[in-house]
Protein backbone atom coordinates (compact mmCIF):
# COMPACT_ATOMS: atom_id res chain seq x y z
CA UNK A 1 0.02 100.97 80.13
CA UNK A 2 3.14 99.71 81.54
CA UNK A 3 6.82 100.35 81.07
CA UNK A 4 9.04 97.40 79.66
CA UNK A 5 11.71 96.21 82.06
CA UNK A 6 14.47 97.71 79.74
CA UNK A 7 12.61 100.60 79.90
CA UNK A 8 12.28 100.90 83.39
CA UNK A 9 16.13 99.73 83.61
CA UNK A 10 17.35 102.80 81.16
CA UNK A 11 15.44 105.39 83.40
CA UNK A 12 16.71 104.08 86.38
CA UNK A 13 20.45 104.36 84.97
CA UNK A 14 19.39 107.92 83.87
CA UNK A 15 17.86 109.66 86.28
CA UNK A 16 21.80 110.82 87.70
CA UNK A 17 21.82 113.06 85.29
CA UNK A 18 19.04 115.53 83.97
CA UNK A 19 19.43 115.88 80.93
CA UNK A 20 20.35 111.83 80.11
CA UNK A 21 16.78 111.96 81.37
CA UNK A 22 14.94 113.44 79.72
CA UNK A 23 16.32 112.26 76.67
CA UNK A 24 15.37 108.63 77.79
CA UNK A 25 12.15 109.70 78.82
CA UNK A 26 11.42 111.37 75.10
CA UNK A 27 12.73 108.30 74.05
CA UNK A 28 10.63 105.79 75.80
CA UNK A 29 7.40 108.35 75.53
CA UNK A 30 8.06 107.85 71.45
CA UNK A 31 8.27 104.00 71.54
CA UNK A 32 6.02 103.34 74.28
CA UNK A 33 3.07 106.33 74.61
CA UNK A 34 0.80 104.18 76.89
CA UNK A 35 2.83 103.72 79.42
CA UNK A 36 2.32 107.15 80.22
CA UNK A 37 -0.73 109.06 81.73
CA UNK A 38 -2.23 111.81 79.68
CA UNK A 39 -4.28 114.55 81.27
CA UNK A 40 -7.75 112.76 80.49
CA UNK A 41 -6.27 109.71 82.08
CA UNK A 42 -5.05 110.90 85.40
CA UNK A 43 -8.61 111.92 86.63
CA UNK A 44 -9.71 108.42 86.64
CA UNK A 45 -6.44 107.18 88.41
CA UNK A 46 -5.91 106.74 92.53
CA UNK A 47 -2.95 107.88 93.94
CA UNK A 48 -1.31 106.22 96.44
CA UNK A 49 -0.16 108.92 98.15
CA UNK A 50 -1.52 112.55 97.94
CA UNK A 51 0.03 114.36 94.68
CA UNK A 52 2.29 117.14 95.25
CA UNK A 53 2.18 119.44 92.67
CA UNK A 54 -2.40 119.63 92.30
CA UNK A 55 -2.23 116.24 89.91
CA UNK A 56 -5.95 115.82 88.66
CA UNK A 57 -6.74 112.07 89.82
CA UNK A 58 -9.70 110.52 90.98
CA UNK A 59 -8.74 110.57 94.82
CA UNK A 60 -5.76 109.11 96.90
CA UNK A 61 -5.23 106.98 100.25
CA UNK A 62 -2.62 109.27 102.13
CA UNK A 63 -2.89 112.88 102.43
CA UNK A 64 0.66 114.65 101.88
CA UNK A 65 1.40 117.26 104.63
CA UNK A 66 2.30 120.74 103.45
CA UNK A 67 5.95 121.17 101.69
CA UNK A 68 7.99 123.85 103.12
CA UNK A 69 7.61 126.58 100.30
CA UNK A 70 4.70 125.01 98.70
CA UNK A 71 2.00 126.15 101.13
């Protein structure tokens, strides 16, 4: 369930622009689906920090104070 360094090196160079990607991600989703978590995997994974946006996981280490707006 990893990504492959070119992978990793293509979403680096496109995440300046949006829509670059998400292409890349589509792309990388197609030729590599385990690298990515599916809803049934994220509730057995720790966090490292607190998700944001109400992630299901199994727990994390560092609670994230309140985002202005998101409260």
């Amino acid at each position: 369930m990893f990504l492959k360094d070119q992978e990793r090196i293509a979403l680096l160079n496109a995440s300046l622009t949006p829509d670059e990607l998400d292409r890349v991600i589509s792309t990388v989703q197609q030729r590599n689906p385990h690298a990515f978590h599916t809803q049934e995997s994220l509730h057995t994974r720790v966090f490292f920090n607190q998700p944001l946006h109400g992630e299901p996981c199994k727990g994390f280490i560092h609670f994230a104070p309140p985002q202005p707006g998101n409260r």
